[in-house]
PDB file of N, CA and C in Angstrom:
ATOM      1  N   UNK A   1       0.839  -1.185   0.000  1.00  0.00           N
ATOM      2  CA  UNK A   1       0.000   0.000   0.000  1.00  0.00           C
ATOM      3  C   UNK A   1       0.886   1.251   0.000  1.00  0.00           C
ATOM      4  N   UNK A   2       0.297   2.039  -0.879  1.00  0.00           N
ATOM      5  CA  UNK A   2       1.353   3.272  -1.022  1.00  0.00           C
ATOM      6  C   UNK A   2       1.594   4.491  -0.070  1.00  0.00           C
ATOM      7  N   UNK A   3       2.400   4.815   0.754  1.00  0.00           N
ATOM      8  CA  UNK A   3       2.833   5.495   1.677  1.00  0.00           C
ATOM      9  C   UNK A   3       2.239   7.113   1.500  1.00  0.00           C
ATOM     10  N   UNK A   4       2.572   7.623   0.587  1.00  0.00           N
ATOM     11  CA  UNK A   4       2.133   9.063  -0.120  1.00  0.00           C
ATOM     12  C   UNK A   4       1.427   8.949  -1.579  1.00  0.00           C
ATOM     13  N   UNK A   5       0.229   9.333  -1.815  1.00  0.00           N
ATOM     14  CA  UNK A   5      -0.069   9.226  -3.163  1.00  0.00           C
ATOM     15  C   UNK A   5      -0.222  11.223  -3.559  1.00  0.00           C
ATOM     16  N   UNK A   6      -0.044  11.380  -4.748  1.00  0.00           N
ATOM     17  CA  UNK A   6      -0.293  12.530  -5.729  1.00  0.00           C
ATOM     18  C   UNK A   6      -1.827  12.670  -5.880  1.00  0.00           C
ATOM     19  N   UNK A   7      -2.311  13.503  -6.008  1.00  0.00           N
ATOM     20  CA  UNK A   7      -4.103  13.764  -6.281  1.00  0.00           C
ATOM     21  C   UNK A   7      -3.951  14.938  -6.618  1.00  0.00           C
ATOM     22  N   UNK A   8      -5.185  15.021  -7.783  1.00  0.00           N
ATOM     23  CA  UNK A   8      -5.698  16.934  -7.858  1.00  0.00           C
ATOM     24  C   UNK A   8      -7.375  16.451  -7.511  1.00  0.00           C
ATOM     25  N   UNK A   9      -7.672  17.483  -7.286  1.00  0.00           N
ATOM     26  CA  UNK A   9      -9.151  17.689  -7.286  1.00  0.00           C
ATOM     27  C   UNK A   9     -10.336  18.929  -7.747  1.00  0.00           C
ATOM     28  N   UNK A  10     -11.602  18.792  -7.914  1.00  0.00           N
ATOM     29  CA  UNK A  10     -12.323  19.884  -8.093  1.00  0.00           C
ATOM     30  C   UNK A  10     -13.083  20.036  -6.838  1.00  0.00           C
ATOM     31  N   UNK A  11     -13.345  20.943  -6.201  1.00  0.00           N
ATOM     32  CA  UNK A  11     -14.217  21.090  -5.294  1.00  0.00           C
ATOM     33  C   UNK A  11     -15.031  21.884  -5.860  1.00  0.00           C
ATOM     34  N   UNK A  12     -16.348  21.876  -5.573  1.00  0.00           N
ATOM     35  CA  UNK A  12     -17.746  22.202  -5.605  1.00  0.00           C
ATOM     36  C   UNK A  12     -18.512  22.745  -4.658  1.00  0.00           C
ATOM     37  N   UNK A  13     -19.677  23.629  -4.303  1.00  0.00           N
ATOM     38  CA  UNK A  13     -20.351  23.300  -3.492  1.00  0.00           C
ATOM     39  C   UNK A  13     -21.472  22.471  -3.255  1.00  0.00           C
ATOM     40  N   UNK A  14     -21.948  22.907  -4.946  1.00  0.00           N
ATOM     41  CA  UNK A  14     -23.327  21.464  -4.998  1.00  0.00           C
ATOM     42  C   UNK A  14     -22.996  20.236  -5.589  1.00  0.00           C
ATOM     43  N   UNK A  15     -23.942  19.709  -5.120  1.00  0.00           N
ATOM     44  CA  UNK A  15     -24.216  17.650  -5.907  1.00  0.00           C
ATOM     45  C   UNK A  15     -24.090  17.511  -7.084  1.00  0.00           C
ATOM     46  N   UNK A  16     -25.300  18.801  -7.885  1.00  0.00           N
ATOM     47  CA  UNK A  16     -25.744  19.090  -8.847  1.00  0.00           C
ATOM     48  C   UNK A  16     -24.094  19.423 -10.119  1.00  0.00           C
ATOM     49  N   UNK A  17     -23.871  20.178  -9.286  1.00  0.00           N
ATOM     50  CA  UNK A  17     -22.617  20.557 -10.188  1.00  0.00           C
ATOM     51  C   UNK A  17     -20.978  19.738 -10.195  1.00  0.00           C
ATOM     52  N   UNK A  18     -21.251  18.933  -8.960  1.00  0.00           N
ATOM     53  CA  UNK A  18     -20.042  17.601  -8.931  1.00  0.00           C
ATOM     54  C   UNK A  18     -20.657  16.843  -9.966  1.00  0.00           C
ATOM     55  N   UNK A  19     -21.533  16.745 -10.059  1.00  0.00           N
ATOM     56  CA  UNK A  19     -22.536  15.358 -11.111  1.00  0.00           C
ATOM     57  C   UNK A  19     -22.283  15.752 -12.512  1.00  0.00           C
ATOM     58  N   UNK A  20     -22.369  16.927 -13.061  1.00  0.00           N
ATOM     59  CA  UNK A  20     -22.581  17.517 -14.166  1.00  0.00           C
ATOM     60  C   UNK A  20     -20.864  17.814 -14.680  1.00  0.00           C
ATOM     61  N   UNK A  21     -19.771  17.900 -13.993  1.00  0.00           N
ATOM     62  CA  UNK A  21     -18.285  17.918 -14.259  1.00  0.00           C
ATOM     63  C   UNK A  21     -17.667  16.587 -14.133  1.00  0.00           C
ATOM     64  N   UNK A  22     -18.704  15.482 -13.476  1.00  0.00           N
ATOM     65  CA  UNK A  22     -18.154  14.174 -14.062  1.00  0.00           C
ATOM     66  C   UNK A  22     -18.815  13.812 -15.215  1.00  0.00           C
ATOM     67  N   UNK A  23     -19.557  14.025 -15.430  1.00  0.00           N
ATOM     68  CA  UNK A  23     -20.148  14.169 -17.101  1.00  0.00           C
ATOM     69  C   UNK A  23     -19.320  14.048 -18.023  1.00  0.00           C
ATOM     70  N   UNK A  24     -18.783  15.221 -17.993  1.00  0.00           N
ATOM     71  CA  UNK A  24     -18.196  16.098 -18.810  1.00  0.00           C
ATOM     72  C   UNK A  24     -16.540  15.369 -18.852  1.00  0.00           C
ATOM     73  N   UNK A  25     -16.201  14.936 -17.888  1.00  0.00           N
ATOM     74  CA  UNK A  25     -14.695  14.546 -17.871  1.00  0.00           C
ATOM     75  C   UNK A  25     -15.348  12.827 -18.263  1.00  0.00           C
ATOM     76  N   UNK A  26     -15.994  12.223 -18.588  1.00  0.00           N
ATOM     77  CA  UNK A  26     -16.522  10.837 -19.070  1.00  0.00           C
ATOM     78  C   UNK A  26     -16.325  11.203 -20.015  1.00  0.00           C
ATOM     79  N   UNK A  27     -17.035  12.045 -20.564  1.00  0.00           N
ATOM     80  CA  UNK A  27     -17.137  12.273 -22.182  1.00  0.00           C
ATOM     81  C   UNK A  27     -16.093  13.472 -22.810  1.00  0.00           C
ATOM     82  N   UNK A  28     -14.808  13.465 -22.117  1.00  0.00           N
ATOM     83  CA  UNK A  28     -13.352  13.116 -22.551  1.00  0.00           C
ATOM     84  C   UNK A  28     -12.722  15.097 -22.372  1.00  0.00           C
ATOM     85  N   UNK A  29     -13.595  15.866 -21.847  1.00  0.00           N
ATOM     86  CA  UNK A  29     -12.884  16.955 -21.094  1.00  0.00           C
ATOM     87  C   UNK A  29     -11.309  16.450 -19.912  1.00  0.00           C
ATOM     88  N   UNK A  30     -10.636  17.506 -20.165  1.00  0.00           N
ATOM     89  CA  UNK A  30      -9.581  17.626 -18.841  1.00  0.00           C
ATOM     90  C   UNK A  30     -10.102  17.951 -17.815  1.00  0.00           C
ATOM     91  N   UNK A  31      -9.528  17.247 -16.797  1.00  0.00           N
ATOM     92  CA  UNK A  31      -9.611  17.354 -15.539  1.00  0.00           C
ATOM     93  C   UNK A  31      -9.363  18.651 -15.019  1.00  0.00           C
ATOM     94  N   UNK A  32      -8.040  18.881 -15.381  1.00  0.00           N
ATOM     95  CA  UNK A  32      -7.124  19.703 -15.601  1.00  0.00           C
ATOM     96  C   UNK A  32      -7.662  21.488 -15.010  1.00  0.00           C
ATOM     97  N   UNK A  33      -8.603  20.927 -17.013  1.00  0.00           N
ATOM     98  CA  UNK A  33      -8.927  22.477 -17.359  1.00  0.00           C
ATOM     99  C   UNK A  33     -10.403  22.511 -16.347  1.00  0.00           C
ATOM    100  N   UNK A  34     -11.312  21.854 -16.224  1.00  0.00           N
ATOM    101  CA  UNK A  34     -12.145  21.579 -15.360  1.00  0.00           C
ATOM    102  C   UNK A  34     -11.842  22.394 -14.157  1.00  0.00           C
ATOM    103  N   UNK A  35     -10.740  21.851 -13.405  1.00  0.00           N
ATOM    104  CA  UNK A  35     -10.502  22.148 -11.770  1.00  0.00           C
ATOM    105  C   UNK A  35     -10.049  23.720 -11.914  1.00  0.00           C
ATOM    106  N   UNK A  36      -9.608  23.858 -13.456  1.00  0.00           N
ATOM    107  CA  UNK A  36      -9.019  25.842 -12.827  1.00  0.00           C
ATOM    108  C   UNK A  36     -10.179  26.281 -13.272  1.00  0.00           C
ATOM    109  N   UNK A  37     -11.249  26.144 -13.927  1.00  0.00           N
ATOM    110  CA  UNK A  37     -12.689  26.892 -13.837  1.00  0.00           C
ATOM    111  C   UNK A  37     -13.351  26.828 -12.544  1.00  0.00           C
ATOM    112  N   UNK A  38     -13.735  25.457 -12.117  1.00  0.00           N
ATOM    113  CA  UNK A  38     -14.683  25.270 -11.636  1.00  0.00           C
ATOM    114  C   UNK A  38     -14.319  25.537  -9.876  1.00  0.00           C
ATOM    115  N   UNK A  39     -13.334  24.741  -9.459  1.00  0.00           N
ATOM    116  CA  UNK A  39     -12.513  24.585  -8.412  1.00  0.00           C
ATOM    117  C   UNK A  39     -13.147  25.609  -7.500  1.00  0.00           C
ATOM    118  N   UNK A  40     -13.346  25.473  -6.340  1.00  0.00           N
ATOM    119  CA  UNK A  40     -13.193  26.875  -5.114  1.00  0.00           C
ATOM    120  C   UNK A  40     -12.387  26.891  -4.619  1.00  0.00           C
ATOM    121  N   UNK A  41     -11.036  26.264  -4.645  1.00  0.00           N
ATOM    122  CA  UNK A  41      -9.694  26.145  -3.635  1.00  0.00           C
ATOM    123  C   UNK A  41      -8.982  26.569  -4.588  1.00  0.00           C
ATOM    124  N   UNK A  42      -7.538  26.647  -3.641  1.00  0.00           N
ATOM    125  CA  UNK A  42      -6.109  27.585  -4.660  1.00  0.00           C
ATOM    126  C   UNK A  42      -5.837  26.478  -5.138  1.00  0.00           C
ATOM    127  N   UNK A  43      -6.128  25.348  -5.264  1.00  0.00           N
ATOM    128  CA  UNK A  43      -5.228  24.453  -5.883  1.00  0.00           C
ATOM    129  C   UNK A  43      -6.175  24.539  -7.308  1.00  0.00           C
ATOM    130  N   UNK A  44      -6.635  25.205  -7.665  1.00  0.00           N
ATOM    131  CA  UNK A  44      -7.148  25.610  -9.597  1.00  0.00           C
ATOM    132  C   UNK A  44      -6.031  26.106  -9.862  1.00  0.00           C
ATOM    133  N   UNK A  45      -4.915  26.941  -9.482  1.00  0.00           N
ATOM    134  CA  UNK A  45      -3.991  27.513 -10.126  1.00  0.00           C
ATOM    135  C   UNK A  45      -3.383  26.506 -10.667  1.00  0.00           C
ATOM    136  N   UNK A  46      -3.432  25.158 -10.291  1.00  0.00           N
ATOM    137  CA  UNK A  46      -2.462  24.307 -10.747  1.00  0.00           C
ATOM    138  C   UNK A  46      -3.003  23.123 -11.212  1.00  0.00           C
ATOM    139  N   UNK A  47      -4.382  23.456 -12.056  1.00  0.00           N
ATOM    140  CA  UNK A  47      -5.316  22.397 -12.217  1.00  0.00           C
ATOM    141  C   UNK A  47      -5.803  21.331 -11.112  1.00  0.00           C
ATOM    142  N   UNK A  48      -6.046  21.687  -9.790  1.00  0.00           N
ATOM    143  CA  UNK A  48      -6.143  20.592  -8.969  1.00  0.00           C
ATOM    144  C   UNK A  48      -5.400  19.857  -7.972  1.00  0.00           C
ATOM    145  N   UNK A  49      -3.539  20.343  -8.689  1.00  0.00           N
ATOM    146  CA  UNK A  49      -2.955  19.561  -7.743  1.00  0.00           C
ATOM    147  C   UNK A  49      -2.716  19.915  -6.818  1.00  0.00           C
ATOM    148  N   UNK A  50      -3.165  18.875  -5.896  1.00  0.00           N
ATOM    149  CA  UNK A  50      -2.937  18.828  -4.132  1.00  0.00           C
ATOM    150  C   UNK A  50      -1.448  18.603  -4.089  1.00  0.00           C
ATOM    151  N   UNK A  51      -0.706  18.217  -4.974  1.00  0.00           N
ATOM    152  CA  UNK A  51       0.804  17.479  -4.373  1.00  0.00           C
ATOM    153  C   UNK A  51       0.883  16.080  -3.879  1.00  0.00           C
ATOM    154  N   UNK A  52       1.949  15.660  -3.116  1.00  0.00           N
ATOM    155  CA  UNK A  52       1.816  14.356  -2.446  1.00  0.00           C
ATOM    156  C   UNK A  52       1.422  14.745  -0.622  1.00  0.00           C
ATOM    157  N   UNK A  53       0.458  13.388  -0.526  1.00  0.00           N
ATOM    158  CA  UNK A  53      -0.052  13.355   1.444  1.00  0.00           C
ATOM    159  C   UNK A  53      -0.041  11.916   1.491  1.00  0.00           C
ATOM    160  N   UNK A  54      -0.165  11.786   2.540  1.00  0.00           N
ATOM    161  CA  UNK A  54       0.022  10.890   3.616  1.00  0.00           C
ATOM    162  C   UNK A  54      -1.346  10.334   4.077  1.00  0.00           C
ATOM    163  N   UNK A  55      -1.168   9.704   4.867  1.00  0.00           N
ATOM    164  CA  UNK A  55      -2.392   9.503   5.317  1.00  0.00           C
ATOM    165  C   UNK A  55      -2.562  10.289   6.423  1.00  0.00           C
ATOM    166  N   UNK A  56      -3.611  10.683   7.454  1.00  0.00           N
ATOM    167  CA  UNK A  56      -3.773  11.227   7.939  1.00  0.00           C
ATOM    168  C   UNK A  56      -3.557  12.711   7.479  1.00  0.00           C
ATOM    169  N   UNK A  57      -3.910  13.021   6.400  1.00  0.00           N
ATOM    170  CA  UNK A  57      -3.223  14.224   6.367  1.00  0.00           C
ATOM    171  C   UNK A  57      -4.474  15.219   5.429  1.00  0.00           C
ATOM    172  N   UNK A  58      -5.060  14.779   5.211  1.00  0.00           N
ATOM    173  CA  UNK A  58      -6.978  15.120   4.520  1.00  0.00           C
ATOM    174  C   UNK A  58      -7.863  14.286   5.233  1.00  0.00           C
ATOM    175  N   UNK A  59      -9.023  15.389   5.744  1.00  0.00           N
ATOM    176  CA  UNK A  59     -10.180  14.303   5.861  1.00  0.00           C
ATOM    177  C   UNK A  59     -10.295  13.111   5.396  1.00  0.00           C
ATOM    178  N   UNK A  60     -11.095  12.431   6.546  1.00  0.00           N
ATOM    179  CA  UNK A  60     -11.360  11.082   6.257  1.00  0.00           C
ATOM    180  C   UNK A  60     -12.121  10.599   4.871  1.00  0.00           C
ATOM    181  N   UNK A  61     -13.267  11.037   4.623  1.00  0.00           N
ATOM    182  CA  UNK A  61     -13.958  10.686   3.290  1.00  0.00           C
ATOM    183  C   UNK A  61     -13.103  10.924   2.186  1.00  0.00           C
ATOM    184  N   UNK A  62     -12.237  11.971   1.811  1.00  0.00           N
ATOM    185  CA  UNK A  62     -11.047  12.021   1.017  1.00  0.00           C
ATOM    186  C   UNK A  62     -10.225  11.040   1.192  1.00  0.00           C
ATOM    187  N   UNK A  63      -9.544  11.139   2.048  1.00  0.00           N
ATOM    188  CA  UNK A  63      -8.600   9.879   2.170  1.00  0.00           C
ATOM    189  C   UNK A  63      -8.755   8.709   1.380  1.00  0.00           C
ATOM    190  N   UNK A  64      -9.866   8.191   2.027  1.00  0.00           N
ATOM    191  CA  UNK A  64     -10.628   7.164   1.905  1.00  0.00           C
ATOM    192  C   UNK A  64     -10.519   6.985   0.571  1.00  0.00           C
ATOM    193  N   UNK A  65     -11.443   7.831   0.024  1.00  0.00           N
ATOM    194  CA  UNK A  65     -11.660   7.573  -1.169  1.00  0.00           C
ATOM    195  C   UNK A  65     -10.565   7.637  -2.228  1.00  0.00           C
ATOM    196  N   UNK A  66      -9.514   8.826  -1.966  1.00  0.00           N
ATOM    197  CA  UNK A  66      -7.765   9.045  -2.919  1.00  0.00           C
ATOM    198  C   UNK A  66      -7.403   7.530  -2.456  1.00  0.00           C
ATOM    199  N   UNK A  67      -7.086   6.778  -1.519  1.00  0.00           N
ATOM    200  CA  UNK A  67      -5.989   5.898  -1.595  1.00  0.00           C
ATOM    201  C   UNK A  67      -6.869   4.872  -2.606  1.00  0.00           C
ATOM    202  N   UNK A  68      -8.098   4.726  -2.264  1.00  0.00           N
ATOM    203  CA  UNK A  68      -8.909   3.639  -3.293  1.00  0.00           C
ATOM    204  C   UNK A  68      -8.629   3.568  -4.800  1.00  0.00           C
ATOM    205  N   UNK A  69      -8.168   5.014  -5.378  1.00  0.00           N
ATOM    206  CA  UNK A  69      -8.191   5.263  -6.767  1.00  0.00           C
ATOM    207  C   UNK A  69      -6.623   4.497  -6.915  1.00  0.00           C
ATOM    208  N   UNK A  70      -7.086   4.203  -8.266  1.00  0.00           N
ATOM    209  CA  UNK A  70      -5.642   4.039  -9.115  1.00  0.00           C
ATOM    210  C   UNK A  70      -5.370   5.266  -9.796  1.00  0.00           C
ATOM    211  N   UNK A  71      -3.703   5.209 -10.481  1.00  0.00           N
ATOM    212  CA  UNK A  71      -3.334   6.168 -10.732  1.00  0.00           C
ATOM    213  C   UNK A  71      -4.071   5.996 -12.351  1.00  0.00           C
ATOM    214  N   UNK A  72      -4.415   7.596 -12.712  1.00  0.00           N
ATOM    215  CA  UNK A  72      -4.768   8.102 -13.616  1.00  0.00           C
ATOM    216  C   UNK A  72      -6.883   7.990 -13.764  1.00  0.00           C
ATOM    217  N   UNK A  73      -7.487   7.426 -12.473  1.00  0.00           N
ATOM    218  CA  UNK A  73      -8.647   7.180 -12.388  1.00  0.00           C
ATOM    219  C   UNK A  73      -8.894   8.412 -11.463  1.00  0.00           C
ATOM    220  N   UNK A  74     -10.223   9.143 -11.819  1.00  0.00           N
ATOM    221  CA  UNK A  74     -11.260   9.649 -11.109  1.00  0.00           C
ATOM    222  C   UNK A  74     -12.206   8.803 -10.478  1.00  0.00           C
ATOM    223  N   UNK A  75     -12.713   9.441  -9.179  1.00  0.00           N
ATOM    224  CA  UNK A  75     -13.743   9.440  -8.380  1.00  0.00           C
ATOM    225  C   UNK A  75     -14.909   9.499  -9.107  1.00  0.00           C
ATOM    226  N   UNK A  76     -16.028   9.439  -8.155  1.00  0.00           N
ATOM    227  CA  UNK A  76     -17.130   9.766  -7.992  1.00  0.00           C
ATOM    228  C   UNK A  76     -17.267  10.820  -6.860  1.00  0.00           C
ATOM    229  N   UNK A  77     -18.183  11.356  -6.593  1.00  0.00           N
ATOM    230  CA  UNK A  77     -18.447  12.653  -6.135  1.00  0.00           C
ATOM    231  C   UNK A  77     -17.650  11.961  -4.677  1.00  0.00           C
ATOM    232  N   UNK A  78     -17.341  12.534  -3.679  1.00  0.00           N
ATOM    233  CA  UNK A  78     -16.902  12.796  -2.693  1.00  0.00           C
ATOM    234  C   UNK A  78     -17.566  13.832  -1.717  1.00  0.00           C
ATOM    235  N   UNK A  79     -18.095  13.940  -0.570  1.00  0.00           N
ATOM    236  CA  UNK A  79     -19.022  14.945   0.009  1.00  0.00           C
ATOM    237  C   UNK A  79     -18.028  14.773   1.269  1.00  0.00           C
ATOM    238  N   UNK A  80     -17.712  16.038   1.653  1.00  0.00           N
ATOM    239  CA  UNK A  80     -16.744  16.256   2.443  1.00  0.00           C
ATOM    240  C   UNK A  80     -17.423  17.884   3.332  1.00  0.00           C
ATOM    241  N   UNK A  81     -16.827  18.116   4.478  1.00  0.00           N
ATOM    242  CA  UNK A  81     -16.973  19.296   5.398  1.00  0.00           C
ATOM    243  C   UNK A  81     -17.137  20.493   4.062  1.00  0.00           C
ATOM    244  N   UNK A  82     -16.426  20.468   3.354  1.00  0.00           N
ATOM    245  CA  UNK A  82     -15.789  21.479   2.721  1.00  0.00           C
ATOM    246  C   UNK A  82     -16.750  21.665   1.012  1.00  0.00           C
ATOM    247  N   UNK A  83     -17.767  20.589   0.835  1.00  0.00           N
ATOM    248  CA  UNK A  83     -18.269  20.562  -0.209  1.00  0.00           C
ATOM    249  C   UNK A  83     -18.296  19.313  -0.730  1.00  0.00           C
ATOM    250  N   UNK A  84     -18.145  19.028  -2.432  1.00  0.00           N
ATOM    251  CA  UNK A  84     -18.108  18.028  -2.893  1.00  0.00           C
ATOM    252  C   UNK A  84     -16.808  18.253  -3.792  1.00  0.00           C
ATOM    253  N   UNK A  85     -16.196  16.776  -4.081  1.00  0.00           N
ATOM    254  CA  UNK A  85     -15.147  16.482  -4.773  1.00  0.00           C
ATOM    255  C   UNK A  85     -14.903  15.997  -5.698  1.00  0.00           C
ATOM    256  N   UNK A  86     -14.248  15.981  -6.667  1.00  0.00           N
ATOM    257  CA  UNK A  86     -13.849  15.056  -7.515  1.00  0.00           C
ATOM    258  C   UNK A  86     -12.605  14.905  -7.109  1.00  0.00           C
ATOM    259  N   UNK A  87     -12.081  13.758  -7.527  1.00  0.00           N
ATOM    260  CA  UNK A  87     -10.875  13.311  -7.135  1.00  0.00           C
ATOM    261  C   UNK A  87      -9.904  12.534  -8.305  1.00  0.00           C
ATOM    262  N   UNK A  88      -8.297  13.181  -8.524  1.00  0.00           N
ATOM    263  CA  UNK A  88      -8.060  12.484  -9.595  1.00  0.00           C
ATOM    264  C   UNK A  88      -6.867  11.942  -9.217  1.00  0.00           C
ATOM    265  N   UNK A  89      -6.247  10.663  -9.249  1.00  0.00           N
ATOM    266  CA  UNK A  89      -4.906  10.400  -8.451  1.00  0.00           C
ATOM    267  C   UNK A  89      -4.286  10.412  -9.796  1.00  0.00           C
ATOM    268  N   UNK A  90      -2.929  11.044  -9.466  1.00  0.00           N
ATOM    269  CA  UNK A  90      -1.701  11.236 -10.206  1.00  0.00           C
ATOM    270  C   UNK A  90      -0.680  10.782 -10.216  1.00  0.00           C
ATOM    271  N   UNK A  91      -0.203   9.738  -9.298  1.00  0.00           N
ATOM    272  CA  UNK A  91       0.871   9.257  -9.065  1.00  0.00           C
ATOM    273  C   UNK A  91       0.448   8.674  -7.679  1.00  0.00           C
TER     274      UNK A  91
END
């Protein structure tokens, strides 16, 4: 099991609009360009990326759900303190 994984993400505030940007990245949009539109966190400057963490080191429902992904797979919505997520592991 991998010690530190890489992730970007989009955060959201609604369901409605996590639902409607996995849509859109199915039917073959960037993630990328996605997270510096849509994003409410500073990490849009950099399409999403969070960098490398640890465990313990993001909420639990994040966590959870980043170590589950393989690399180069998105999530499904994620509902967290902070909103909703998409989640994309990078490494």
């Amino acid at each position: 099991m991998a010690e530190k994984i890489r992730c970007a993400h989009i955060l959201v505030e609604k369901q409605s609009t996590v639902l409607a940007l996995l849509d859109r990245i199915n039917k073959g949009e960037k993630f990328e360009k996605l997270a510096e539109e849509y994003s409410l966190d500073g990490s849009r400057r950099r399409g999403g990326d969070l960098g490398y963490f640890g465990r313990g080191m993001m909420v639990k429902e994040f966590e959870k759900a980043a170590f589950a992904l393989d690399v180069g797979q998105v999530s499904g919505p994620v509902k967290t303190e902070f909103g909703y997520h998409l989640i994309k592991r990078l490494a």
